[in-house]
N, C-alpha and C. Protein backbone atom coordinates (compact mmCIF):
# COMPACT_ATOMS: atom_id res chain seq x y z
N UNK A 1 15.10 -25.81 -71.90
CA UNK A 1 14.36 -25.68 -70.66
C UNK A 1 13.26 -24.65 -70.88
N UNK A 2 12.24 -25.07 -70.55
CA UNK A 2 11.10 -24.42 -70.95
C UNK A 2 10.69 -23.17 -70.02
N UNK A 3 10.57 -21.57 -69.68
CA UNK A 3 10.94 -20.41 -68.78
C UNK A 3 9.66 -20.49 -68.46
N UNK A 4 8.33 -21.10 -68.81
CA UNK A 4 7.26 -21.44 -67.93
C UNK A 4 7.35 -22.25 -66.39
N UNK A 5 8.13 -23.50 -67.04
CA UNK A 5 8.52 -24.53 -66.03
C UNK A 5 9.40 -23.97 -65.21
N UNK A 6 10.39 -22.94 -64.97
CA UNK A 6 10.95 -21.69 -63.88
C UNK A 6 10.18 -21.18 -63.42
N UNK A 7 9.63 -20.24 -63.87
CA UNK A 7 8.78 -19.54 -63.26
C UNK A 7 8.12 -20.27 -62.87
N UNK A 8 7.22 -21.02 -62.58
CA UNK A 8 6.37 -21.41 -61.97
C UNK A 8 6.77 -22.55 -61.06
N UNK A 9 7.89 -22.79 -61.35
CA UNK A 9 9.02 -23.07 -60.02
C UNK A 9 9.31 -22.57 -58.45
N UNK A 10 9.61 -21.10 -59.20
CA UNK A 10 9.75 -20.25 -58.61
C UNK A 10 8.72 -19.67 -57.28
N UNK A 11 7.60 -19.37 -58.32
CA UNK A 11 6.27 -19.48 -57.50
C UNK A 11 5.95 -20.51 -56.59
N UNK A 12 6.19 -21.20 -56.74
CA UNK A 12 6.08 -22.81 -55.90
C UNK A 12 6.82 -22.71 -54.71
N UNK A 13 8.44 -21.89 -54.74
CA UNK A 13 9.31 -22.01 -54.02
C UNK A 13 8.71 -20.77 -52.74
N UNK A 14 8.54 -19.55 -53.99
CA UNK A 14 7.96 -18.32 -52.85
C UNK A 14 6.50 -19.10 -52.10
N UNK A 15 5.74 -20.27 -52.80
CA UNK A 15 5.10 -20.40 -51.42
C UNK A 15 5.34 -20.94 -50.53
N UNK A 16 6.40 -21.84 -50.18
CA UNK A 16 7.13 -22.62 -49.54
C UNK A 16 7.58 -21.70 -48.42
N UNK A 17 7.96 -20.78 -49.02
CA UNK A 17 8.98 -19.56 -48.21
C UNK A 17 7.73 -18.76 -47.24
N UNK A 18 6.67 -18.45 -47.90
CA UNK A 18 5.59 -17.47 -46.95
C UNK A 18 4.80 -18.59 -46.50
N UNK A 19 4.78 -19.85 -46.26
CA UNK A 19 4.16 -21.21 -45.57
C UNK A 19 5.33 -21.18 -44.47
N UNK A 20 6.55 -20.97 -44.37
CA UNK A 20 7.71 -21.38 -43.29
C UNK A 20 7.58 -19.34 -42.88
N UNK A 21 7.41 -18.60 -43.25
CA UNK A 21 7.54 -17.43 -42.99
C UNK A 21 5.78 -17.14 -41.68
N UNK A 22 4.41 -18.07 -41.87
CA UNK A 22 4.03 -17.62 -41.67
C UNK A 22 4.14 -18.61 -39.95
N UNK A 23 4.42 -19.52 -40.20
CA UNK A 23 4.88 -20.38 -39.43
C UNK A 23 5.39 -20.18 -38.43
N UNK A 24 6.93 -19.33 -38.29
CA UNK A 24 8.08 -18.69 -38.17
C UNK A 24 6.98 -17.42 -37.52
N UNK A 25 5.83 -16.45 -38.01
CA UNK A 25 5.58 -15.56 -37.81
C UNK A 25 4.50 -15.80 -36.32
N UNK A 26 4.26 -17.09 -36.58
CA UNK A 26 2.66 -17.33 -35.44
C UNK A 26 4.31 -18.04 -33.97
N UNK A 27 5.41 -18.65 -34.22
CA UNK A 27 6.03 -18.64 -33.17
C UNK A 27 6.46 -17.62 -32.28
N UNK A 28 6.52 -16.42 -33.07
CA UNK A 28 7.31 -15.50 -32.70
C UNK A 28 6.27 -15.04 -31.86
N UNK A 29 4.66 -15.02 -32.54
CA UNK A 29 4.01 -14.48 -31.49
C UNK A 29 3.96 -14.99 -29.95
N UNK A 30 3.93 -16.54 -30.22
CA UNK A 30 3.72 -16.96 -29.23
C UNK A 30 4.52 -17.09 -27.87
N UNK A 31 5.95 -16.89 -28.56
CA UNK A 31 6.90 -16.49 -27.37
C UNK A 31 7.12 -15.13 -26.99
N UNK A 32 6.39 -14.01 -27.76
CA UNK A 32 6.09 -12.62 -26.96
C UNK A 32 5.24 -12.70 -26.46
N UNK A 33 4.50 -13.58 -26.47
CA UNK A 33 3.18 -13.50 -25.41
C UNK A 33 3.79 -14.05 -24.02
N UNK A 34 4.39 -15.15 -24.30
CA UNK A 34 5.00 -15.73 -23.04
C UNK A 34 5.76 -14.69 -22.37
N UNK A 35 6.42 -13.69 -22.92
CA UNK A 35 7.41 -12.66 -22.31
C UNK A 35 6.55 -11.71 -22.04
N UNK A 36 5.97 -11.60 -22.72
CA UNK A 36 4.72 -10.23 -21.64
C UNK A 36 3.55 -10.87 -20.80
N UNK A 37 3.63 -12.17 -20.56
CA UNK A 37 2.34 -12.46 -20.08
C UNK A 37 2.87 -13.58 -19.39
N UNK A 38 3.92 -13.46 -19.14
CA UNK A 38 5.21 -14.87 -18.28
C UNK A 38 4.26 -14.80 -16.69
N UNK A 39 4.18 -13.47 -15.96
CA UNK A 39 4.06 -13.73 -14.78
C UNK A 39 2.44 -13.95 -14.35
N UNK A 40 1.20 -13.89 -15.05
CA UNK A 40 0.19 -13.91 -14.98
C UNK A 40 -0.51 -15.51 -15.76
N UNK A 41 0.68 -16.05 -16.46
CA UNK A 41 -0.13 -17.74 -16.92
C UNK A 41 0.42 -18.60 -15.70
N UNK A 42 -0.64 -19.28 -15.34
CA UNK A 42 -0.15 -20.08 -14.64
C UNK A 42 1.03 -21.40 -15.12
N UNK A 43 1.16 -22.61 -14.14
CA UNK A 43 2.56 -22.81 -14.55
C UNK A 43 2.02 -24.18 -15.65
N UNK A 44 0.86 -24.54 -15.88
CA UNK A 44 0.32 -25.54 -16.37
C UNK A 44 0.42 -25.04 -17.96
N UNK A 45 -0.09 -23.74 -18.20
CA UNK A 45 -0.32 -22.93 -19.15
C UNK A 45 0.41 -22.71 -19.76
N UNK A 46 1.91 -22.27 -19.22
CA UNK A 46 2.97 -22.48 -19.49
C UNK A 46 3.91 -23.38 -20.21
N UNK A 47 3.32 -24.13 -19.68
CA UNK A 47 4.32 -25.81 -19.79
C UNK A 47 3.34 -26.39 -20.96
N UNK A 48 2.29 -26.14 -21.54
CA UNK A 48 1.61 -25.85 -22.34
C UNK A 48 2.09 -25.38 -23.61
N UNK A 49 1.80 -24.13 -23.82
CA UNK A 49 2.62 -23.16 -24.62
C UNK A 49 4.02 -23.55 -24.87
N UNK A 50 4.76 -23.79 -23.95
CA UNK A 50 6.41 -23.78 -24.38
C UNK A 50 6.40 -25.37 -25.26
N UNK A 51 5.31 -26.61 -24.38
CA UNK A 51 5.31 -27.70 -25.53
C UNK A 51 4.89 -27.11 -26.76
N UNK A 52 4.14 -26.22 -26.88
CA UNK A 52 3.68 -26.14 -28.70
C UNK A 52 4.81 -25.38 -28.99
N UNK A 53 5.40 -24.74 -28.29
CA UNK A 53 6.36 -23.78 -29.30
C UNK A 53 7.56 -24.94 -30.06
N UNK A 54 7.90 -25.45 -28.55
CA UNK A 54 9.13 -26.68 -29.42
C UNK A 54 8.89 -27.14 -30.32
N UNK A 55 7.29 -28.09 -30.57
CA UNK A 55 6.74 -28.60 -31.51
C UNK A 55 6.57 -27.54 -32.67
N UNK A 56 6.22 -26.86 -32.55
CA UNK A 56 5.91 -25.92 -34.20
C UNK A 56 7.08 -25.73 -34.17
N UNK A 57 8.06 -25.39 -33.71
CA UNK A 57 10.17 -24.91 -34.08
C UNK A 57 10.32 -26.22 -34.65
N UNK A 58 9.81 -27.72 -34.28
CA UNK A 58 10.82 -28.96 -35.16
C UNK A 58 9.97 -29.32 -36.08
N UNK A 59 8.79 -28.71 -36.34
CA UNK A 59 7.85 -29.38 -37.72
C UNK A 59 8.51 -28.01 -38.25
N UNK A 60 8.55 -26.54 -38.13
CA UNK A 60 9.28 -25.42 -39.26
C UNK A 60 10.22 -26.01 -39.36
N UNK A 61 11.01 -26.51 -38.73
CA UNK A 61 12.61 -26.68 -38.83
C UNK A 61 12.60 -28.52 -40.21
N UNK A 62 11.87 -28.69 -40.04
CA UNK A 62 11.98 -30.30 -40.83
C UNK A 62 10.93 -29.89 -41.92
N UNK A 63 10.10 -28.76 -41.95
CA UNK A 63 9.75 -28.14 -43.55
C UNK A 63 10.68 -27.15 -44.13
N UNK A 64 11.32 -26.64 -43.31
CA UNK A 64 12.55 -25.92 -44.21
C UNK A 64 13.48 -26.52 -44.71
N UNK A 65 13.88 -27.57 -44.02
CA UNK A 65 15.24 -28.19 -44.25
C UNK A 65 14.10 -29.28 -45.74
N UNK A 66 13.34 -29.89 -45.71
CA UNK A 66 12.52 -30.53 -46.65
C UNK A 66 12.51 -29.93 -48.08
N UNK A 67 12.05 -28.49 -47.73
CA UNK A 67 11.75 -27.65 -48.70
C UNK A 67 13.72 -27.55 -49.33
N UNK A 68 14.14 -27.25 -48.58
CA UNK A 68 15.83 -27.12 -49.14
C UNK A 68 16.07 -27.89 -49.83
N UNK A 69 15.68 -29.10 -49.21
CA UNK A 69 16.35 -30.02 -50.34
C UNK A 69 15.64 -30.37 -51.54
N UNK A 70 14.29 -30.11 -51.41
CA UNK A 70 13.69 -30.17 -53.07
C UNK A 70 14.02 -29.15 -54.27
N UNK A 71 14.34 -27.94 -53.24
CA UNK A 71 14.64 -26.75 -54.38
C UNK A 71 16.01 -27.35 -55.14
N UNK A 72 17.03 -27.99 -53.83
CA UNK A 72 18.39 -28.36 -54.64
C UNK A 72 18.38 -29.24 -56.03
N UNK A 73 17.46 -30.25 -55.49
CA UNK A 73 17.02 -31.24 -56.57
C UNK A 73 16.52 -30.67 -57.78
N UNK A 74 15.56 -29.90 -57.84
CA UNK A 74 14.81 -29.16 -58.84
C UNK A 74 15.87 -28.31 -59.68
N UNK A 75 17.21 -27.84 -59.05
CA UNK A 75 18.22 -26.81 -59.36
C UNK A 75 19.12 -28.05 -59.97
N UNK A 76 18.91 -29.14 -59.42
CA UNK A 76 20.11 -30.25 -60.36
C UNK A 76 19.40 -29.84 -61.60
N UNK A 77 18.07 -30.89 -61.94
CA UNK A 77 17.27 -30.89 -62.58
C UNK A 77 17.45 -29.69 -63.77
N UNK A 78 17.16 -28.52 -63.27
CA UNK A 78 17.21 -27.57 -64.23
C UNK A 78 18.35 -27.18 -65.18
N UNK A 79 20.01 -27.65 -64.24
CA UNK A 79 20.80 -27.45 -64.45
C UNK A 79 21.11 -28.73 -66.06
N UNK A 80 20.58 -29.48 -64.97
CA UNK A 80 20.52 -30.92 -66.23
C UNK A 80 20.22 -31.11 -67.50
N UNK A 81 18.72 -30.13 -67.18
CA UNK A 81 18.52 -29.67 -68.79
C UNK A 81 19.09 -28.61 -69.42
N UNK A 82 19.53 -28.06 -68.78
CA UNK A 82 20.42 -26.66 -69.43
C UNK A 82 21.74 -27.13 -70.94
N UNK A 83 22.44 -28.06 -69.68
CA UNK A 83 23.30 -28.79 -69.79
C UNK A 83 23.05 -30.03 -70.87
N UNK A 84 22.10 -29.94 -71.31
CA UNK A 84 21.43 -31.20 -72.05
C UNK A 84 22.34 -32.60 -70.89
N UNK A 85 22.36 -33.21 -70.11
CA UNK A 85 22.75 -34.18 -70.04
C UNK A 85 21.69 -35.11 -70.16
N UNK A 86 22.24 -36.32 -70.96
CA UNK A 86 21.09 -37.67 -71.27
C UNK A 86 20.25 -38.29 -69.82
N UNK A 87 19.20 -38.43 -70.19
CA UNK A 87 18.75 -39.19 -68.91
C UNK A 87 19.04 -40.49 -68.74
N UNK A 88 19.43 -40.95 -69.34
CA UNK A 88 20.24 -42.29 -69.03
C UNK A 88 21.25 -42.33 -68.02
N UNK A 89 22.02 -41.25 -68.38
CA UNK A 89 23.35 -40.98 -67.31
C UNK A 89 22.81 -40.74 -65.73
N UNK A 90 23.30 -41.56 -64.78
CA UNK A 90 23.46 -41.28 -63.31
C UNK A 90 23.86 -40.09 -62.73
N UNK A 91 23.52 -39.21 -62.34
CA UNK A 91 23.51 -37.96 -61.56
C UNK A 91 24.42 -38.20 -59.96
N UNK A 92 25.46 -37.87 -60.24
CA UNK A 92 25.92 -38.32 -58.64
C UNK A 92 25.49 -37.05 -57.59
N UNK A 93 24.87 -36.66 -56.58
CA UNK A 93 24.75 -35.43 -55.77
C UNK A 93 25.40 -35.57 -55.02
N UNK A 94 26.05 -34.50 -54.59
CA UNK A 94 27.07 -33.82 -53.42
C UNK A 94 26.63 -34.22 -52.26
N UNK A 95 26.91 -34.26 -51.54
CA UNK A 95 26.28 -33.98 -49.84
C UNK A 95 26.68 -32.76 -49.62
N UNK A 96 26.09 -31.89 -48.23
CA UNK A 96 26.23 -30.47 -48.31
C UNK A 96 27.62 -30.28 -47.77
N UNK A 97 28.20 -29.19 -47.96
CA UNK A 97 29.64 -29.07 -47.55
C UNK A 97 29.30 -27.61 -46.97
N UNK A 98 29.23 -27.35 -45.43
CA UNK A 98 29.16 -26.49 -44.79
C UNK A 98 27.13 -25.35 -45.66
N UNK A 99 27.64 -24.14 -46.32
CA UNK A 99 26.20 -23.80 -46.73
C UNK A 99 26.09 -23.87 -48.02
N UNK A 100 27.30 -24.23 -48.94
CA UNK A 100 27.38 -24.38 -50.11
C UNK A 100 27.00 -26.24 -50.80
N UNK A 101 26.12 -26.36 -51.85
CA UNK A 101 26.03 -27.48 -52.13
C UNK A 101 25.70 -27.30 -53.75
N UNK A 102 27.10 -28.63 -54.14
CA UNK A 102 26.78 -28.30 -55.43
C UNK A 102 26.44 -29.18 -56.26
N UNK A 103 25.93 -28.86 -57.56
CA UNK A 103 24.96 -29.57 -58.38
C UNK A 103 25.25 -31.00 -58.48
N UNK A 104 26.68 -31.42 -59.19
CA UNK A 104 26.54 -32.39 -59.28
C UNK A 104 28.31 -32.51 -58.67
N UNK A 105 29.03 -34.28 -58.43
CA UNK A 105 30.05 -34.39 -57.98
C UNK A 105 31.07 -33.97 -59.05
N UNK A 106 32.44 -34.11 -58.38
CA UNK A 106 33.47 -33.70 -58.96
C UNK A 106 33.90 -34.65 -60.58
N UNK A 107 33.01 -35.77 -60.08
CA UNK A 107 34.21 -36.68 -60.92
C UNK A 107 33.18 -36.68 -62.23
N UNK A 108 31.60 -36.33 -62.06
CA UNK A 108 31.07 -36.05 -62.89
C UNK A 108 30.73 -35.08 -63.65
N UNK A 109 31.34 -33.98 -62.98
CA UNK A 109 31.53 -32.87 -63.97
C UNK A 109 33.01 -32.67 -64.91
N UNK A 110 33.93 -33.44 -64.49
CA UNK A 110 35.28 -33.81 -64.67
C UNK A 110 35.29 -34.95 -66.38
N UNK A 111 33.59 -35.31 -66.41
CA UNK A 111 33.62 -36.43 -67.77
C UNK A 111 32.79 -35.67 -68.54
């Protein structure tokens, strides 16, 4: 496994992370504004604002969860080559089991 192709993995991942961080950072504003500025927007303005907030919470929420699952993939991947396994061979993946998810299934790490 080549420690270029990590690292620069890696990098890829930290921008992923400060793209959902800055995301995450412009919501937060926007619902302290609503809390200091609740009784002076009118109710149109309001109803306004609280639609964009939902909307930017389920596009962060469906780029994080997106981004999760490519890093997992990329972490098979890496693991794969570590592991030399042939690319011929089928990769079975886990489904997540609570916050833990692991590389590959039981019955294929078992051969």
């Amino acid at each position: 496994m080549d420690t270029l192709q990590v690292v620069n993995t890696i990098y890829k991942h930290s921008e992923n992370t400060r793209t959902m961080a800055r995301a995450a950072t412009e919501l937060y504003e926007q619902i302290q504004y609503l809390q200091t500025s609740a009784s002076t927007i009118n109710a149109m303005e309001l109803a306004k604002i609280q639609s964009e907030c939902r909307e930017a919470a389920k596009r962060l929420a469906v780029y994080g969860w997106a981004s999760a699952r490519s890093q997992d993939n990329q972490a098979t991947e890496f693991a794969a080559k570590a592991i030399k396994v042939p690319y011929n061979v089928a990769m079975d993946y886990l489904p997540e089991e609570g916050t833990k998810r692991q590389a590959f299934s039981k019955e294929f790490s078992s051969s």
